[in-house]
Each structure stands twice: as C-alpha cells, then as structure tokens.
C-alpha atoms as a PDB file:
ATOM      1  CA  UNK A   1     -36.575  67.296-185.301  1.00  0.00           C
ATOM      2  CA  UNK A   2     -35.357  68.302-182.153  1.00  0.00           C
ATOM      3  CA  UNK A   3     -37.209  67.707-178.716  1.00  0.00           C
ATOM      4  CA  UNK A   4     -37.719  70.392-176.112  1.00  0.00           C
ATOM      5  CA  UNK A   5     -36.674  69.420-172.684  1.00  0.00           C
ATOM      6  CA  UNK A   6     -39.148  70.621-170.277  1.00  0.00           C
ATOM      7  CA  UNK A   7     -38.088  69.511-166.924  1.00  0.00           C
ATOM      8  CA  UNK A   8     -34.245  70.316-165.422  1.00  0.00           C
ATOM      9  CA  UNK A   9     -31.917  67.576-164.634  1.00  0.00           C
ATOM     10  CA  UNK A  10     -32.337  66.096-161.638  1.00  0.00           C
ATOM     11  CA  UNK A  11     -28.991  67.046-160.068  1.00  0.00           C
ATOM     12  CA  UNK A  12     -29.520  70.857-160.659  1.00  0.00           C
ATOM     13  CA  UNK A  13     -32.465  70.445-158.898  1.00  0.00           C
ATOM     14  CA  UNK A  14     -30.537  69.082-155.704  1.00  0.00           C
ATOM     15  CA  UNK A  15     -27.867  71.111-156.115  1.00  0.00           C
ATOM     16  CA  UNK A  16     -30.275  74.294-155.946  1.00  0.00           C
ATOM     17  CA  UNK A  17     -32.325  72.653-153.014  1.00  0.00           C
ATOM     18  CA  UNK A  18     -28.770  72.196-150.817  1.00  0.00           C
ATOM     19  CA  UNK A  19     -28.021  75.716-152.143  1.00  0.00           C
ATOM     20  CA  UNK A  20     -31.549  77.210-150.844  1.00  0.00           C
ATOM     21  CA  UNK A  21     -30.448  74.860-147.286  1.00  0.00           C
ATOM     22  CA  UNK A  22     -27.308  76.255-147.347  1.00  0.00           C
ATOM     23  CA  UNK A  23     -28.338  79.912-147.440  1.00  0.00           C
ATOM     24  CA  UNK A  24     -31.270  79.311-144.747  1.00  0.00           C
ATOM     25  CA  UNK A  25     -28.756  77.722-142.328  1.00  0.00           C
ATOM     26  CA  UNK A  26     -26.265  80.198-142.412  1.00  0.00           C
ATOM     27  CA  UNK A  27     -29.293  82.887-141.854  1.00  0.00           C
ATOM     28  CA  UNK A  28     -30.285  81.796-138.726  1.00  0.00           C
ATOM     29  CA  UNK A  29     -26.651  80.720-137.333  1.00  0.00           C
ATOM     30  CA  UNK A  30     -26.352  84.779-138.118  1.00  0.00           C
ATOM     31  CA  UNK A  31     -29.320  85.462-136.268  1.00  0.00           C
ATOM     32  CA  UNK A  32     -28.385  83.420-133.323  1.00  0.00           C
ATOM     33  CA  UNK A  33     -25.388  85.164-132.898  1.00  0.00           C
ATOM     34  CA  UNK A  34     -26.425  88.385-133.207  1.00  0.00           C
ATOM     35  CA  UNK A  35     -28.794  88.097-130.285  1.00  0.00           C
ATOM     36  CA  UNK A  36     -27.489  86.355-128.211  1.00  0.00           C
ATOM     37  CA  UNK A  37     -23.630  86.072-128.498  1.00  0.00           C
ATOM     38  CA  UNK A  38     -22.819  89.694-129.400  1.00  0.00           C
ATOM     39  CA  UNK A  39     -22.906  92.038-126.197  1.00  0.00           C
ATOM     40  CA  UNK A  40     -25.327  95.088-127.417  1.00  0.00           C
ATOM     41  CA  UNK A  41     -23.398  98.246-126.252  1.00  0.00           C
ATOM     42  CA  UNK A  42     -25.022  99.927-122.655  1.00  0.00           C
ATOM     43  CA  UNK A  43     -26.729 102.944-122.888  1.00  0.00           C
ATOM     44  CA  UNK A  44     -25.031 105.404-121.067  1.00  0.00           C
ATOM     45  CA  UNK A  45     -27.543 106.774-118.026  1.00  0.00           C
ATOM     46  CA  UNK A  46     -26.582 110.289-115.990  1.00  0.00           C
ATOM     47  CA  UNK A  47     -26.004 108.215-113.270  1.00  0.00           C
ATOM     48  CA  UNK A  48     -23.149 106.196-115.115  1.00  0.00           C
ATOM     49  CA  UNK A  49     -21.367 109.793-116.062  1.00  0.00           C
ATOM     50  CA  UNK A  50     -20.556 110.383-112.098  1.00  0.00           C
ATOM     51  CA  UNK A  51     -16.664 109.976-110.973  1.00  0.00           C
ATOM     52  CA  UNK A  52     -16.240 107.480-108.527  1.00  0.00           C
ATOM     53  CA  UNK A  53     -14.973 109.117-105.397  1.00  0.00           C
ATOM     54  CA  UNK A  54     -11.427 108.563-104.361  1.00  0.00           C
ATOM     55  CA  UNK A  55     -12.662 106.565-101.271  1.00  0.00           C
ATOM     56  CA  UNK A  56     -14.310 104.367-103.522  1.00  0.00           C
ATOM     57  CA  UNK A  57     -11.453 103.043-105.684  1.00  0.00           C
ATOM     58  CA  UNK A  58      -9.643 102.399-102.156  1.00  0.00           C
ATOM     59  CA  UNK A  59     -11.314  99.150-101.690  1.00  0.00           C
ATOM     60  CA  UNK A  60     -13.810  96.910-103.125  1.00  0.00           C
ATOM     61  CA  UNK A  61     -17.174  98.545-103.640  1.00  0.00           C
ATOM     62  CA  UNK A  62     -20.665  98.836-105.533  1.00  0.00           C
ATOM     63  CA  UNK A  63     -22.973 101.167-105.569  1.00  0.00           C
ATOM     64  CA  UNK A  64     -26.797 100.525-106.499  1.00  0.00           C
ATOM     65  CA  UNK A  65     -29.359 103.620-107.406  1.00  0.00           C
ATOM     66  CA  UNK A  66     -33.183 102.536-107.785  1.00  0.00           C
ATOM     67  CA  UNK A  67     -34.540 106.019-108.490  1.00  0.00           C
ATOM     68  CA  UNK A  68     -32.405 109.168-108.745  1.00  0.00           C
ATOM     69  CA  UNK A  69     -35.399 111.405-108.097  1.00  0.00           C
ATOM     70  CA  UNK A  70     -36.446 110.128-105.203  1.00  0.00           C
ATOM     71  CA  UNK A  71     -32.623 110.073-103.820  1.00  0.00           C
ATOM     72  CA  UNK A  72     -32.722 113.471-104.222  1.00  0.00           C
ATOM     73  CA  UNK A  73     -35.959 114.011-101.973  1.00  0.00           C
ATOM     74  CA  UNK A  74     -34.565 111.772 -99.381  1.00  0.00           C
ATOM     75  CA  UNK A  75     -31.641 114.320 -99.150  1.00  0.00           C
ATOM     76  CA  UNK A  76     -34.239 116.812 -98.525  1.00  0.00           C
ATOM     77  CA  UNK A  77     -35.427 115.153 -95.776  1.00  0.00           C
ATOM     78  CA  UNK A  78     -32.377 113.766 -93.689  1.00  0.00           C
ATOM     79  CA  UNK A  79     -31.657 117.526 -94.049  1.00  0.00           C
ATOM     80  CA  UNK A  80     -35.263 118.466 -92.253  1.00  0.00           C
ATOM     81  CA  UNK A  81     -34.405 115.583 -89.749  1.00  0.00           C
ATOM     82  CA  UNK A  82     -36.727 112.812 -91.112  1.00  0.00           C
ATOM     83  CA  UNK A  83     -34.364 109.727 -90.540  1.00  0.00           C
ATOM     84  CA  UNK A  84     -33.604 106.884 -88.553  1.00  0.00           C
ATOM     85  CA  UNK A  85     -30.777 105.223 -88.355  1.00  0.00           C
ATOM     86  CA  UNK A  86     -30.785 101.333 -87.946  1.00  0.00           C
ATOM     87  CA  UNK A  87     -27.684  98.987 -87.824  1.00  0.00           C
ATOM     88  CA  UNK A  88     -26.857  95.507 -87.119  1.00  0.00           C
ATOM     89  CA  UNK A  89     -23.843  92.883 -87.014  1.00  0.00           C
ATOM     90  CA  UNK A  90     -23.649  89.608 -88.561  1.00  0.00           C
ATOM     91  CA  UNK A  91     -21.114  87.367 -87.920  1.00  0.00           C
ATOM     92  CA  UNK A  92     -19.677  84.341 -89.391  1.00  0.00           C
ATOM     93  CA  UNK A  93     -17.769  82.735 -86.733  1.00  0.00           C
ATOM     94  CA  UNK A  94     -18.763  82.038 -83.262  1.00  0.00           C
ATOM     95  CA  UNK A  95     -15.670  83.754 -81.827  1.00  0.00           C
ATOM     96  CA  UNK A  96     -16.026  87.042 -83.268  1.00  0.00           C
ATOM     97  CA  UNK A  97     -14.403  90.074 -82.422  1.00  0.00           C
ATOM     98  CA  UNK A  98     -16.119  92.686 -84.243  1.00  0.00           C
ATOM     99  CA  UNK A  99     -18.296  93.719 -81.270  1.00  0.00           C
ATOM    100  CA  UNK A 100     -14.994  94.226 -79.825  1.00  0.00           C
ATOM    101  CA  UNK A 101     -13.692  96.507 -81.750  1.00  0.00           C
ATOM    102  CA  UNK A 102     -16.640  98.964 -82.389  1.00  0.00           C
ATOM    103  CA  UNK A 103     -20.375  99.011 -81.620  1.00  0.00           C
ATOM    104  CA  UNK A 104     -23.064  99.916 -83.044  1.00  0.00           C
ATOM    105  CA  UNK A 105     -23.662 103.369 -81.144  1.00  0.00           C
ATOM    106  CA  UNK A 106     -20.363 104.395 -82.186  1.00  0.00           C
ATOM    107  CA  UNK A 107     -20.821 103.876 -85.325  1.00  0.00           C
ATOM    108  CA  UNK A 108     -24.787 105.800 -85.019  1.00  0.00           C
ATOM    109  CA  UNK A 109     -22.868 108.422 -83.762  1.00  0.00           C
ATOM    110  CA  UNK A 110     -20.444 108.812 -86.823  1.00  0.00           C
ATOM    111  CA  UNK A 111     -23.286 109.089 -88.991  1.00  0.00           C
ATOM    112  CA  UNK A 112     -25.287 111.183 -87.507  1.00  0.00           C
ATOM    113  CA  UNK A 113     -22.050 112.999 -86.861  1.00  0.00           C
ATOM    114  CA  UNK A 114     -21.535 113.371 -90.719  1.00  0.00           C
ATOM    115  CA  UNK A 115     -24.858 114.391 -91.181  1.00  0.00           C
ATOM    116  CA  UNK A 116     -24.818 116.981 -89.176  1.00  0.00           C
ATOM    117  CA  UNK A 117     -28.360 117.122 -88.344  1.00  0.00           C
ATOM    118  CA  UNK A 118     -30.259 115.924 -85.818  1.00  0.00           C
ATOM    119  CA  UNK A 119     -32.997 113.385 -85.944  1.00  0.00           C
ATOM    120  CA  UNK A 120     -36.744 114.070 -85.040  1.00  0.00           C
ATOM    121  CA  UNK A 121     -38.423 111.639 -82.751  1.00  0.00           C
ATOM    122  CA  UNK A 122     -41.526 110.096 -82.992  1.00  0.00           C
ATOM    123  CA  UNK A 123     -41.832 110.196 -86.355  1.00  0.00           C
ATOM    124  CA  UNK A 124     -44.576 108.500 -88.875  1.00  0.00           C
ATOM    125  CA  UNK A 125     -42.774 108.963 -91.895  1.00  0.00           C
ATOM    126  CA  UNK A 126     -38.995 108.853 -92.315  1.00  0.00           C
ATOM    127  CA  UNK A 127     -36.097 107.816 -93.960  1.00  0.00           C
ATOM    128  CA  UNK A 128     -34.301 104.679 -92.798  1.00  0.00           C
ATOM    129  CA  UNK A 129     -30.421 104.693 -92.859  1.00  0.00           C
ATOM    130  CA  UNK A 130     -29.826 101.007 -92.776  1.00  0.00           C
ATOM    131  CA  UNK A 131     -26.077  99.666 -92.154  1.00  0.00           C
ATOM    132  CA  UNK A 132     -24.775  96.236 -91.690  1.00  0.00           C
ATOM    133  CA  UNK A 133     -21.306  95.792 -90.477  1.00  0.00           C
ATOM    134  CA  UNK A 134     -20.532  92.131 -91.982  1.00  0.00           C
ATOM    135  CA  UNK A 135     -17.269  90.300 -90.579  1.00  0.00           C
ATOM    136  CA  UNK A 136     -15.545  87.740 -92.727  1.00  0.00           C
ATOM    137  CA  UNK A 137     -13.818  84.681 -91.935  1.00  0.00           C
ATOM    138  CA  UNK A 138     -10.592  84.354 -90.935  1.00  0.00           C
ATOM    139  CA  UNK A 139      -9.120  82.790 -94.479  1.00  0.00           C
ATOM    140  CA  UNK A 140     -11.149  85.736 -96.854  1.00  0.00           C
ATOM    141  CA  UNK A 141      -9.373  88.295 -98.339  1.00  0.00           C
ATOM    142  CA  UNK A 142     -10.723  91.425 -96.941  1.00  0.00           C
ATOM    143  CA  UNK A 143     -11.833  91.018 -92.758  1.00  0.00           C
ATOM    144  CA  UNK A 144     -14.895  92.251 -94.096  1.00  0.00           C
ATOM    145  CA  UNK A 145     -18.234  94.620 -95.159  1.00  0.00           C
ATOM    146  CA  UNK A 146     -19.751  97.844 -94.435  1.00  0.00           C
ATOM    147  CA  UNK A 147     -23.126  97.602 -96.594  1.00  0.00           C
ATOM    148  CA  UNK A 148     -24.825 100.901 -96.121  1.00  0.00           C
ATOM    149  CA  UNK A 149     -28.522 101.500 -97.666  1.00  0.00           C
ATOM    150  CA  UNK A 150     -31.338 104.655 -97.790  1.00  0.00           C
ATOM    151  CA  UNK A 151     -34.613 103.412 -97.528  1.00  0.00           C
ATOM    152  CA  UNK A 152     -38.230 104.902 -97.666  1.00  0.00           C
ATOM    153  CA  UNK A 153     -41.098 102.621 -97.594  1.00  0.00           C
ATOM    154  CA  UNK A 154     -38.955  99.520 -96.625  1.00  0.00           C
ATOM    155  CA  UNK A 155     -37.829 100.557-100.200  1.00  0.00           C
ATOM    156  CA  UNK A 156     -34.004 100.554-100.779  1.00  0.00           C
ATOM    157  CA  UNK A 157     -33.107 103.804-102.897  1.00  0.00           C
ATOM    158  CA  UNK A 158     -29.488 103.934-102.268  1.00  0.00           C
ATOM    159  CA  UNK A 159     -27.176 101.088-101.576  1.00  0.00           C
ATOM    160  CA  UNK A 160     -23.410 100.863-101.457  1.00  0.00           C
ATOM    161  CA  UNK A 161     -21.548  97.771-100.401  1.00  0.00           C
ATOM    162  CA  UNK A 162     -17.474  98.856 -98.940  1.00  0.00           C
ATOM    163  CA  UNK A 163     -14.868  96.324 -97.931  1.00  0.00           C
ATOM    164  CA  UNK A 164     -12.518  97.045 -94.920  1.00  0.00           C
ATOM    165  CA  UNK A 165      -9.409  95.244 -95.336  1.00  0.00           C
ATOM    166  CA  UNK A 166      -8.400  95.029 -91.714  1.00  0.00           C
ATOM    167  CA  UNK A 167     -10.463  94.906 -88.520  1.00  0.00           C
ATOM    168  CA  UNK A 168     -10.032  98.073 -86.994  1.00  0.00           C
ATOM    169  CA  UNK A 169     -12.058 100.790 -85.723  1.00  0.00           C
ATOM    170  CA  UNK A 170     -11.085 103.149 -87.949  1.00  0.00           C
ATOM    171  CA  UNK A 171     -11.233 101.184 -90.939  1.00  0.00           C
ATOM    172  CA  UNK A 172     -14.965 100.298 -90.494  1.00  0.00           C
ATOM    173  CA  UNK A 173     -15.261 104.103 -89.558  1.00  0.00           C
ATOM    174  CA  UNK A 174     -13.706 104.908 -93.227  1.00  0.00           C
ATOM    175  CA  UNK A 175     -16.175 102.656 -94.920  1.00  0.00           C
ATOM    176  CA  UNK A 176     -18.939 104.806 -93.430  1.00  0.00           C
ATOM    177  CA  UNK A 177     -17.781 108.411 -94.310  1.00  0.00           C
ATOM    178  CA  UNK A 178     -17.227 107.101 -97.606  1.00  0.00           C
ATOM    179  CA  UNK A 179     -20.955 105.639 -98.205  1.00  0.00           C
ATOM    180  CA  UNK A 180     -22.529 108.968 -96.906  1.00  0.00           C
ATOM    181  CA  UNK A 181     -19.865 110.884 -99.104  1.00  0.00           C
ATOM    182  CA  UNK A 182     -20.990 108.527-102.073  1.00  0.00           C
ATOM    183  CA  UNK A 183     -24.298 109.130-101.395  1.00  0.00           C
ATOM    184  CA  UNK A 184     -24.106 112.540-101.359  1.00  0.00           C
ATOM    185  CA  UNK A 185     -21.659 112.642-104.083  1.00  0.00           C
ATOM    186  CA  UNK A 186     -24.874 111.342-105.884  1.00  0.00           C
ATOM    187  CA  UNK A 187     -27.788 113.254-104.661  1.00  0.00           C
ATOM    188  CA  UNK A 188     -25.769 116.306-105.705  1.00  0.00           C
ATOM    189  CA  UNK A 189     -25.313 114.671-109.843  1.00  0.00           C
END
C-alpha cells in the first residue's frame, strides 16, 4: 500500500516563497523608477509653440508668462495709456559705473519711446512696467542684467530676464527693445 503525501517538501515551499519575494521586489523597483527616475514628456502649451525672437538667442535670456489672457488685456491698456513705468539699479560693487553710463530717465524714455504712447497721469488703476538694470562683478561672464516685468495688481504677468555682455549704453538699450519686442511678440501669439 502506498501512502499519499499531503504536504510539499519543504524546499519547494522556500523556493516558491523567495520566488513570490523575488517577483514583489522587482515590482516596486519598477514602480520606483517609473515615477520618479523617468522624465514624463511636457505637454506642449501655445505659449511653448512661439519662435524665440532673434534678439533673444543673442544673449542669455528667459522669459516667464503667468497668464496669457491677461497679457493680452494689459496690451490693451498700455495702448489706452494705463501704465507706469518704474526702474531701479542694483549694484554689486561699491565702485560702480553703471549710473555712469546710462540713467534711469534715459532708459524711461526708450520705453516709452517704443511704446509709442503716452502715459496718463494720475491714475488709480494701471499697469506697472517694472525694469531693473542689474550690474555684475567685475570677474562674471556677462557685465550684467536687464530684467524687465508687466505687472497689474503688484502681480507679475510678463517677465523676461536679458544679459548685456558689455557695459555700454547701447547694449543695455538693446536689452530693452528686445523685452518690449518679446513681449509683444507674445501678446500678439
């Protein structure tokens, strides 16, 4: 008479318990990747579909958007007059020249020169064309920034950020045609 085995040997049992480990392991090393190794692909917005400008690939730049629609109503009203124009310098060394070699009503006057329209006074609601001029020191690569934004509501819209290579008048003058171009360039996409 034969006898039935009922239970399985004891080493299939631990080989199918190291093969279940196995297979759990390798499930959540493939899960860990996937979410947070692996770039996902960007979506593609309208905003990312607009050519950069040729002024834009001349130098170092970036452009920030925080709401198209509202871009396109502050076009609206710099082209009614609603805007102010505010600038500043900020220097990082104590014997800087950059007040030297432009100031900041020149450079008012090339915006509102590119604009082509001019502002309303006394105004309780307006658009604010904000523009630092930022000067590098001496042992950076570029002599420094032209960061340009469009704000309504202390709220920055539009913001583009241009190096100038050399420290000349018409260089910084360069950086601001191109953010109003850019910013146009945008309002009209």
């Amino acid at each position: 008479m034969k006898v039935k085995r009922t239970r399985a040997n004891d080493s299939i049992i631990i080989n199918n318990l190291f093969t279940f480990a196995t297979i759990v392991m390798i499930s959540i090393s493939i899960v860990l990747y996937s979410t947070f190794i692996v770039e996902k692909p960007k979506e593609e917005t309208p905003l990312s579909k607009i050519e950069k400008l040729p002024c834009q690939e001349e130098t170092s730049s970036k452009v920030r958007i925080k709401n198209h629609e509202l871009l396109k109503k502050s076009h609206n009203a710099i082209k009614k007059g609603y805007y102010k124009i505010e600038g500043s310098f900020i220097k990082k060394e104590k014997d800087s020249k950059i007040e030297s070699v432009i100031t900041l009503k020149e450079v008012d006057e090339e915006i509102k020169k590119l604009i082509n329209v001019q502002a309303k006074d006394e105004l309780q609601k307006y658009l604010k064309i904000k523009y630092e001029i930022i000067e590098n020191n001496k042992n950076e690569l570029s002599a420094g920034k032209v960061l340009v934004s469009f704000r309504i509501n202390s709220k920055e819209i539009f913001f583009m950020q241009s190096d100038f290579q050399f420290m000349y008048k018409n260089a910084i003058k360069e950086r601001i045609q191109c953010s109003i171009k850019v910013y146009e360039n945008y309002v009209q996409n």
